[in-house]
Every structure is written in structure tokens, then in C-alpha cells.
PDB file of N, CA and C in Angstrom:
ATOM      1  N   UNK A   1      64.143   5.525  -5.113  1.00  0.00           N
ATOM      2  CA  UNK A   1      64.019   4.625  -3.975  1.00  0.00           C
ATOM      3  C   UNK A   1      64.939   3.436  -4.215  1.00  0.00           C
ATOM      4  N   UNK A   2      65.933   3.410  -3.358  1.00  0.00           N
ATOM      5  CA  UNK A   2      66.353   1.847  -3.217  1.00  0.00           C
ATOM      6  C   UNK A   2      65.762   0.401  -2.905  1.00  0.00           C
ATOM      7  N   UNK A   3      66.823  -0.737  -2.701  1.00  0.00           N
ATOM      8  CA  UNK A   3      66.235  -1.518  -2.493  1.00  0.00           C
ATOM      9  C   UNK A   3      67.437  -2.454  -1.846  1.00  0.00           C
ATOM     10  N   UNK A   4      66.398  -3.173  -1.184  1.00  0.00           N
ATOM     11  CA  UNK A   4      67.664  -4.310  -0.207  1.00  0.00           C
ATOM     12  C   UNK A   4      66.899  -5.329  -0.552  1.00  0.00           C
ATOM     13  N   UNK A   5      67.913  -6.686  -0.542  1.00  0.00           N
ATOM     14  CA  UNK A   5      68.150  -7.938  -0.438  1.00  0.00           C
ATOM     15  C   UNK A   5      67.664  -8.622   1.074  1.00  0.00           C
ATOM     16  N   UNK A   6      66.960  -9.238   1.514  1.00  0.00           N
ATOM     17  CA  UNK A   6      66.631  -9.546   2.601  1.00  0.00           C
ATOM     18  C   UNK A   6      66.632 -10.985   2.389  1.00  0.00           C
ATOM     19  N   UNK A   7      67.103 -11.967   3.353  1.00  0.00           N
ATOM     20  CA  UNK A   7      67.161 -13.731   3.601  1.00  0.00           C
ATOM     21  C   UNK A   7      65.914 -13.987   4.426  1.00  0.00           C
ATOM     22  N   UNK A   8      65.016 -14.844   4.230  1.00  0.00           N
ATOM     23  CA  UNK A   8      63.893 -15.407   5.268  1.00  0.00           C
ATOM     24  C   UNK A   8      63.769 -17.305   5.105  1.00  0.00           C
ATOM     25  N   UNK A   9      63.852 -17.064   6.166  1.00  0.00           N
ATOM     26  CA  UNK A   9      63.476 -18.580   6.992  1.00  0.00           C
ATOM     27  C   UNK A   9      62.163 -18.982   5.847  1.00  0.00           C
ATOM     28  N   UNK A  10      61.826 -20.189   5.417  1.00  0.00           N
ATOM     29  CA  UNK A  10      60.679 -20.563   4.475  1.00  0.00           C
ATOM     30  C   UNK A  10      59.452 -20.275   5.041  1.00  0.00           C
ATOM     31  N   UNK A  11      59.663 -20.381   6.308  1.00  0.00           N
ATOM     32  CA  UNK A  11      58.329 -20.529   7.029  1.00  0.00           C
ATOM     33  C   UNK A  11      57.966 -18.856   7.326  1.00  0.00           C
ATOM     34  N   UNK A  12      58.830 -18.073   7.421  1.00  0.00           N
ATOM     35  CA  UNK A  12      58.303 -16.541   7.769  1.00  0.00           C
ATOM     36  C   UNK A  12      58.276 -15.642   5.987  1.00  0.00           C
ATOM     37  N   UNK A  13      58.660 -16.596   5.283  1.00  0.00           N
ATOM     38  CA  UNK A  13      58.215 -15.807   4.063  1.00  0.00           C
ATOM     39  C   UNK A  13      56.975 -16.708   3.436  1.00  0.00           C
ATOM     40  N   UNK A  14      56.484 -17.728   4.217  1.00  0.00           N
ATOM     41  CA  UNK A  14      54.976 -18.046   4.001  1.00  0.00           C
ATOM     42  C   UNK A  14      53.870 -17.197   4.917  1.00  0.00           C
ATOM     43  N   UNK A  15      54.549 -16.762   5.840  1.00  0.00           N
ATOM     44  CA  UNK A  15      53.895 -16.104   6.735  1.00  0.00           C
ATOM     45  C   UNK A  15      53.562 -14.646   6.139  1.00  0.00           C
ATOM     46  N   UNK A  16      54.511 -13.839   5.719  1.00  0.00           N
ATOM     47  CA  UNK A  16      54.898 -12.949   4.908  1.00  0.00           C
ATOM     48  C   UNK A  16      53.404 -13.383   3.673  1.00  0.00           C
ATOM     49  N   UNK A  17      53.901 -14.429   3.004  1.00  0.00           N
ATOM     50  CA  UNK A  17      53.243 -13.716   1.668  1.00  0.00           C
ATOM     51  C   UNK A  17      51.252 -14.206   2.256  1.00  0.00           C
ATOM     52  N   UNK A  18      51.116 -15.433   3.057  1.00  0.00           N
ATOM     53  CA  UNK A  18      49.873 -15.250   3.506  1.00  0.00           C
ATOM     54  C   UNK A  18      48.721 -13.969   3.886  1.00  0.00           C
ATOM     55  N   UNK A  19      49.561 -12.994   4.540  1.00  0.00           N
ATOM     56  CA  UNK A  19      49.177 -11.750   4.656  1.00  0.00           C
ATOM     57  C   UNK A  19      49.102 -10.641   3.248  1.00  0.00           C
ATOM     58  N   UNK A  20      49.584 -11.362   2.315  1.00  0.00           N
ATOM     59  CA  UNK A  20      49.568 -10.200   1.134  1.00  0.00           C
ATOM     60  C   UNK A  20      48.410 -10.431   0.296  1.00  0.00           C
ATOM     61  N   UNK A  21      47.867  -9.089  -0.255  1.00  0.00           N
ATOM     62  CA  UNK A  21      46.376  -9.235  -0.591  1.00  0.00           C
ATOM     63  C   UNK A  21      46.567  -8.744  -2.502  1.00  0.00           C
ATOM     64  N   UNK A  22      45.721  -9.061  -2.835  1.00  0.00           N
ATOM     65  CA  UNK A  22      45.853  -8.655  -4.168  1.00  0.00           C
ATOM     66  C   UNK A  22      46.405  -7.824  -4.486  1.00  0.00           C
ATOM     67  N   UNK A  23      47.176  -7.232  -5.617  1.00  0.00           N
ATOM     68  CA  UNK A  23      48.059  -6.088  -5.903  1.00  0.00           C
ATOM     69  C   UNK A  23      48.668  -5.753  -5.497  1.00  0.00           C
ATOM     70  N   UNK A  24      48.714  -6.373  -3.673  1.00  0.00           N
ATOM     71  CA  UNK A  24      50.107  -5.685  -2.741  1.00  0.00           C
ATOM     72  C   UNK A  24      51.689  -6.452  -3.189  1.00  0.00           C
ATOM     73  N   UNK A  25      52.837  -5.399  -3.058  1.00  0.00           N
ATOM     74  CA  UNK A  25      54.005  -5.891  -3.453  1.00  0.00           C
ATOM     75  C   UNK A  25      54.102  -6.583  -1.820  1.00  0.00           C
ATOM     76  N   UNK A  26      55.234  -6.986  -1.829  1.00  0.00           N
ATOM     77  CA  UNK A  26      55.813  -7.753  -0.709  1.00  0.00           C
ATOM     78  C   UNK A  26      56.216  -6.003   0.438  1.00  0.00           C
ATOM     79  N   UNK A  27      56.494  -5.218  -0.300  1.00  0.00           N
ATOM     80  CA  UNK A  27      56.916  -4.258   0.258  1.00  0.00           C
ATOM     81  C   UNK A  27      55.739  -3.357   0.866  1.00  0.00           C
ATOM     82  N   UNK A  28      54.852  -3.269   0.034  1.00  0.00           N
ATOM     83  CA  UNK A  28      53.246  -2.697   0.105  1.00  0.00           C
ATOM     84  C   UNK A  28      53.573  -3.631   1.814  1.00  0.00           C
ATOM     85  N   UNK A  29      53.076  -4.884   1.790  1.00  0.00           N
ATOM     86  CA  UNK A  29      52.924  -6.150   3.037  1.00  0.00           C
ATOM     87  C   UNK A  29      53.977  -5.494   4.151  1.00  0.00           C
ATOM     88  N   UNK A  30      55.119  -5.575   4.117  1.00  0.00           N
ATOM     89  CA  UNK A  30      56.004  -5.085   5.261  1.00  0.00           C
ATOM     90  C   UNK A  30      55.467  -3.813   5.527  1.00  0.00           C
ATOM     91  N   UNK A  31      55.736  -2.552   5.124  1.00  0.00           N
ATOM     92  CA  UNK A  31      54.945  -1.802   5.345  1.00  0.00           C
ATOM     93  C   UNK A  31      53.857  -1.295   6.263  1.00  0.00           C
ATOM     94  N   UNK A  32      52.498  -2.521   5.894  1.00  0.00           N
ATOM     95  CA  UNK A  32      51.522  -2.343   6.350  1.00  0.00           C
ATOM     96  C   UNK A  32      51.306  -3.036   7.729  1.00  0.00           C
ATOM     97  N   UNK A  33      52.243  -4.357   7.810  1.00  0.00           N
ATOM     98  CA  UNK A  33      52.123  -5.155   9.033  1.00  0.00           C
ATOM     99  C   UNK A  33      53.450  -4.454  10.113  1.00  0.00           C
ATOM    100  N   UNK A  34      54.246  -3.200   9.743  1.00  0.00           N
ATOM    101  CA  UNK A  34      55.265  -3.141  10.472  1.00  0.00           C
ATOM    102  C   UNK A  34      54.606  -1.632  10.660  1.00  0.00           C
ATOM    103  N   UNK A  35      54.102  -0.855   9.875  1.00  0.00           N
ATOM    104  CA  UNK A  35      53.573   0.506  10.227  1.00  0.00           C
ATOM    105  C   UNK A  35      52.164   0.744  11.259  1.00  0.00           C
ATOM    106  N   UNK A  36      52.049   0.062  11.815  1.00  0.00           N
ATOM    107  CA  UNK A  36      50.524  -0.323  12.675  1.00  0.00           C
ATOM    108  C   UNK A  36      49.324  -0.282  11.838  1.00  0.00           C
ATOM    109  N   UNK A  37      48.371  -0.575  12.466  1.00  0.00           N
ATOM    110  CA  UNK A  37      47.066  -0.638  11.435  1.00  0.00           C
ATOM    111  C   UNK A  37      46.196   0.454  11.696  1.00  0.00           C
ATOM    112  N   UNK A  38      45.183   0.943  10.940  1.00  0.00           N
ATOM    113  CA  UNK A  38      44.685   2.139  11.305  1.00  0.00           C
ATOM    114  C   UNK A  38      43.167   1.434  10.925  1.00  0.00           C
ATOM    115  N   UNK A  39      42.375   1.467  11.282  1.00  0.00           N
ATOM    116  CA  UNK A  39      40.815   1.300  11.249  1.00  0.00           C
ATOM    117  C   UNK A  39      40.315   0.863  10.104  1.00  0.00           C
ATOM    118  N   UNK A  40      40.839   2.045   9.562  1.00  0.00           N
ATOM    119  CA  UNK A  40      40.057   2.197   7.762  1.00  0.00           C
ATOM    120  C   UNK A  40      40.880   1.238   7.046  1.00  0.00           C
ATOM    121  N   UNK A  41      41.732   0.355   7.224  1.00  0.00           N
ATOM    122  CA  UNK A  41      42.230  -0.981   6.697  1.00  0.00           C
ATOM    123  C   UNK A  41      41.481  -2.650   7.058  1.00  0.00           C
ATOM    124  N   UNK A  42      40.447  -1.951   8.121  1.00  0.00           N
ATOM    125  CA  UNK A  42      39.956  -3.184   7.965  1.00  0.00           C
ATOM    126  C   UNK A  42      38.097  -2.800   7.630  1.00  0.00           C
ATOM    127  N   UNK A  43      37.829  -1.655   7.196  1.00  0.00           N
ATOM    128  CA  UNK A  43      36.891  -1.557   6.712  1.00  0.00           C
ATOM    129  C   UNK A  43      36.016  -2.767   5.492  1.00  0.00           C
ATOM    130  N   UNK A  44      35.099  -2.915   5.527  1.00  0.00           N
ATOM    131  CA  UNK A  44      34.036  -4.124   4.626  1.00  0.00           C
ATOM    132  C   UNK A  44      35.234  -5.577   4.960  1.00  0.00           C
ATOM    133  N   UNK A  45      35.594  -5.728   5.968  1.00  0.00           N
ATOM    134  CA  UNK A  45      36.404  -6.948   6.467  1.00  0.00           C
ATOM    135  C   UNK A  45      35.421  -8.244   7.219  1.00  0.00           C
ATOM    136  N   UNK A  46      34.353  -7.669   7.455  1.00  0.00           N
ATOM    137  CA  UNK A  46      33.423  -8.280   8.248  1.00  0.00           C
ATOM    138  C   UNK A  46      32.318  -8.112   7.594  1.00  0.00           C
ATOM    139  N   UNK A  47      31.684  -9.517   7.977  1.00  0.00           N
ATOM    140  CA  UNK A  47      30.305  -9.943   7.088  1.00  0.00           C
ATOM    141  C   UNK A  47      29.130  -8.823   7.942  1.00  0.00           C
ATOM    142  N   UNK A  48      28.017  -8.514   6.875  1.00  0.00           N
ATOM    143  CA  UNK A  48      27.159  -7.281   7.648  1.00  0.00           C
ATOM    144  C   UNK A  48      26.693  -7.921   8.644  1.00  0.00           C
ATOM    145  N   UNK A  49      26.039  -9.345   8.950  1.00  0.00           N
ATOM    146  CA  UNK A  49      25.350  -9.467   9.638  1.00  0.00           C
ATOM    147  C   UNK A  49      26.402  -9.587  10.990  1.00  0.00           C
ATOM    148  N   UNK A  50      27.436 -10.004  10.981  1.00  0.00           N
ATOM    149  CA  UNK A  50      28.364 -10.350  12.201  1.00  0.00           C
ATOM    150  C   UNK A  50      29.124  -8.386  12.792  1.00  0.00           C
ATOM    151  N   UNK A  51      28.861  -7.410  11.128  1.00  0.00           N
ATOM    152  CA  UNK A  51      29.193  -6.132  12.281  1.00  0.00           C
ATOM    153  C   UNK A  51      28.131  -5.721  12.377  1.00  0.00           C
ATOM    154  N   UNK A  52      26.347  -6.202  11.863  1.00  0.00           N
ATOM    155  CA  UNK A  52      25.068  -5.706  12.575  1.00  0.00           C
ATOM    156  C   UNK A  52      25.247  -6.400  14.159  1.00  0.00           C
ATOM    157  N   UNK A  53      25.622  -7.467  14.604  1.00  0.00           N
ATOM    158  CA  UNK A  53      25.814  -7.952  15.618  1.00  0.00           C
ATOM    159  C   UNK A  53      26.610  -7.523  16.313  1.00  0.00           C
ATOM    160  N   UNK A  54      27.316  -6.907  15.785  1.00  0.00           N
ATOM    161  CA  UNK A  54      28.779  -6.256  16.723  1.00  0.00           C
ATOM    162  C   UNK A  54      28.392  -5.224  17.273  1.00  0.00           C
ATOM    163  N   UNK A  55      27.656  -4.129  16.477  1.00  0.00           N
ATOM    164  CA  UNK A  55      27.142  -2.860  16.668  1.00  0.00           C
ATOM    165  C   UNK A  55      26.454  -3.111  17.599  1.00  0.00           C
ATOM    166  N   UNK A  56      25.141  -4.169  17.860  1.00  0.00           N
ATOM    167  CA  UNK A  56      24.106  -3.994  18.710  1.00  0.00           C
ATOM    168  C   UNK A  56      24.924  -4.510  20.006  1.00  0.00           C
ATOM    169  N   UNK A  57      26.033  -5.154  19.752  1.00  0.00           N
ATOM    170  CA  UNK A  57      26.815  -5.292  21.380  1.00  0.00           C
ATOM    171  C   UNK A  57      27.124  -4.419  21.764  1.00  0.00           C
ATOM    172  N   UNK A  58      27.720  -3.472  21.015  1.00  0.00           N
ATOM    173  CA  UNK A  58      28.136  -1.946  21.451  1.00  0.00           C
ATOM    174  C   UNK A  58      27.489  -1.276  22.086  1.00  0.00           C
ATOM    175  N   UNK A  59      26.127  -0.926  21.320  1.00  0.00           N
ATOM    176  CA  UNK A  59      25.162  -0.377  21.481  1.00  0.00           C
ATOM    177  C   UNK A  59      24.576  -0.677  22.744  1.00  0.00           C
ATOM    178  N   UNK A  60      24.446  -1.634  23.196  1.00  0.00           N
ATOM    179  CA  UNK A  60      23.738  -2.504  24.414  1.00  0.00           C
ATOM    180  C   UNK A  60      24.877  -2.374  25.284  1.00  0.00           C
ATOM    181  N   UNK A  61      25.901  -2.393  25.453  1.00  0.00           N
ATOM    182  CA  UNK A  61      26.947  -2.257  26.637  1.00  0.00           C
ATOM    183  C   UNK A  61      27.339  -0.233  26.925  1.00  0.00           C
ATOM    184  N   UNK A  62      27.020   0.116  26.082  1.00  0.00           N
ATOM    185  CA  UNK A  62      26.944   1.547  26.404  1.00  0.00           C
ATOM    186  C   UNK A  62      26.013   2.018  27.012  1.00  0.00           C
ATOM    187  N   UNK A  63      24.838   1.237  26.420  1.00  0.00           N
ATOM    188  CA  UNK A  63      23.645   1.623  27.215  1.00  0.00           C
ATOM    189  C   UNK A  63      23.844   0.990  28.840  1.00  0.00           C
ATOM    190  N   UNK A  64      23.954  -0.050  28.813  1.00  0.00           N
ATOM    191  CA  UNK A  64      24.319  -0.665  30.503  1.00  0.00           C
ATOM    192  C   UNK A  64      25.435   0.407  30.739  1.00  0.00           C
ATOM    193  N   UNK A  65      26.556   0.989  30.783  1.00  0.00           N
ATOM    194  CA  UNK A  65      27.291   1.845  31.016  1.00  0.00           C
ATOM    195  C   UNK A  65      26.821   3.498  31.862  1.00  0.00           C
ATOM    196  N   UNK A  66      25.915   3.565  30.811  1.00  0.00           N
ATOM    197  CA  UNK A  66      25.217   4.925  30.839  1.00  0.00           C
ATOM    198  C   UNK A  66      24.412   4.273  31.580  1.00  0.00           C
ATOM    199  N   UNK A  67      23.527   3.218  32.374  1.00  0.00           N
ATOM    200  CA  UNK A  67      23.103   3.179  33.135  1.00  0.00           C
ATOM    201  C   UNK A  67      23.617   3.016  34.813  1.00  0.00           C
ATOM    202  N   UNK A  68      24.455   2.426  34.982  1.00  0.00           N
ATOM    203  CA  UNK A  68      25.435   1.883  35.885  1.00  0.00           C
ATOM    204  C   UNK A  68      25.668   3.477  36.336  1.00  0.00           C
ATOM    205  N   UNK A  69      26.321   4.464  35.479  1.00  0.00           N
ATOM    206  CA  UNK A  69      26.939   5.722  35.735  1.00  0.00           C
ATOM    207  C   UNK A  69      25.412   6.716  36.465  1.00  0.00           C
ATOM    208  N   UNK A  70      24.117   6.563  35.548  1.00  0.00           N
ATOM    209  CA  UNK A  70      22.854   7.097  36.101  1.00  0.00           C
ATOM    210  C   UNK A  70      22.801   7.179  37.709  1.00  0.00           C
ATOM    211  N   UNK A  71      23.024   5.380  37.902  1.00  0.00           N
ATOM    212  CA  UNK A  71      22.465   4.700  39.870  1.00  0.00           C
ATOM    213  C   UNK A  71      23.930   5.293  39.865  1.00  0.00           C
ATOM    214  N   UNK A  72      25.065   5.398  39.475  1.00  0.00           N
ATOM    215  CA  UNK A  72      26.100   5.992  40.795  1.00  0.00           C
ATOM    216  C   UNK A  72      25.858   6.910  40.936  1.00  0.00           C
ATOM    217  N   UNK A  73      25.485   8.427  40.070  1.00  0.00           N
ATOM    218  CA  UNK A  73      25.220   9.440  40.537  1.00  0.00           C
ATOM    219  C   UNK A  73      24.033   9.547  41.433  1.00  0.00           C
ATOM    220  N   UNK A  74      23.573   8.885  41.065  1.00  0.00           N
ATOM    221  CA  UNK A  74      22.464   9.547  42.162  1.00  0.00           C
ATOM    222  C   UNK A  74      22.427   8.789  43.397  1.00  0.00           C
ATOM    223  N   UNK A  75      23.066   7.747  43.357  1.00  0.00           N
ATOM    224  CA  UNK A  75      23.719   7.385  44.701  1.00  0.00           C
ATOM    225  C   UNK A  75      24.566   8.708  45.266  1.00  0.00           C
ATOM    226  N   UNK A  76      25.302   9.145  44.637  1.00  0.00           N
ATOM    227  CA  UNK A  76      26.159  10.039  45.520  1.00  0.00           C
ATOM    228  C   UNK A  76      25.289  11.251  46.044  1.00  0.00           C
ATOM    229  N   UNK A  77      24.460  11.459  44.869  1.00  0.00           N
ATOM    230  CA  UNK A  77      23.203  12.472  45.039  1.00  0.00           C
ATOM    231  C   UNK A  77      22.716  12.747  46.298  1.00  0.00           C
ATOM    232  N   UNK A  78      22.090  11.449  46.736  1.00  0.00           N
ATOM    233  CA  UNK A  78      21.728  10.976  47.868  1.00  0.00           C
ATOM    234  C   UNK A  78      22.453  11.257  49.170  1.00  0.00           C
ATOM    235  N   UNK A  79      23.632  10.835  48.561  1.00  0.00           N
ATOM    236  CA  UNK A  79      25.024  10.674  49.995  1.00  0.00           C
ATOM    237  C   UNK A  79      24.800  12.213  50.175  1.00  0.00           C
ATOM    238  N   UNK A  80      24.990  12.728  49.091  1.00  0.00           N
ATOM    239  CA  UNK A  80      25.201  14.512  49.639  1.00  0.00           C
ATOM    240  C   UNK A  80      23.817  15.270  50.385  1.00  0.00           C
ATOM    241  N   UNK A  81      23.028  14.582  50.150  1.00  0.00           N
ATOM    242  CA  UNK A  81      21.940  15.228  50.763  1.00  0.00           C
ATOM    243  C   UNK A  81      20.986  14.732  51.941  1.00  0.00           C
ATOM    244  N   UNK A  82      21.581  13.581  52.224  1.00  0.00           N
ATOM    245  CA  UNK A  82      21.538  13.119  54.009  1.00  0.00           C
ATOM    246  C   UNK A  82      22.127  14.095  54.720  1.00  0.00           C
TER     247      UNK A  82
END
């Protein structure tokens, strides 16, 4: 594997190394902020009680969802059988 020489502005190689986490090289960092993020990178990122809270929002807006979808069908239910 090669390697290049790259110039940065002070302020985008503070930006740069702010984002780098223990053991990551600078290259590990580009990488990860230029290859998109995938889920399982932000796994145990959040305190339990704030993703127990997250979950039960979920949980509670699906349920309103699945209800909302219940009254339209059977609104239409209705329509079809006038």
C-alpha cells in the first residue's frame, strides 16, 4: 500500500483529528468519515436510558401508525360496501 502527502488548513486537520477515536490512524478516520456510516458503527454510542427512550418512541409511533392504517382501511371498507 502506498501513501500520499496531503496539506490541510489547521482548522480542518482539527476537525480531522477531533473525529479520531482511540487506535484509529488518521487514515482508519478518512476512511470511515468518507466511506458512509453503517449502523453497527454507532452501536453502545448512546446512554441505555436515552436508547430505552428512543425505543419506546419507536415503539409508540408504530403503534399510532398501525393504528391510523387500521381507521383507513376500514374506512375504505365501508366506502366499498355502501
Amino acid at each position: 500500500m502506498g501513501t500520499k502527502t496531503i496539506s490541510l488548513a489547521d482548522d480542518a486537520y482539527e476537525k480531522l483529528k477531533a473525529h479520531k477515536r482511540e487506535g484509529e490512524s488518521f487514515s482508519d478516520v478518512v476512511r470511515r468519515l468518507a466511506g458512509g456510516v453503517t449502523l453497527a458503527e454507532y452501536h453502545g454510542t448512546l446512554e441505555e436510558d436515552t436508547a430505552d427512550e428512543l425505543a419506546a418512541i419507536v415503539d409508540r409511533r408504530r403503534e399510532e401508525r398501525a393504528d391510523t392504517h387500521r381507521e383507513r382501511v376500514s374506512e375504505f371498507a365501508d366506502e366499498l360496501n355502501e
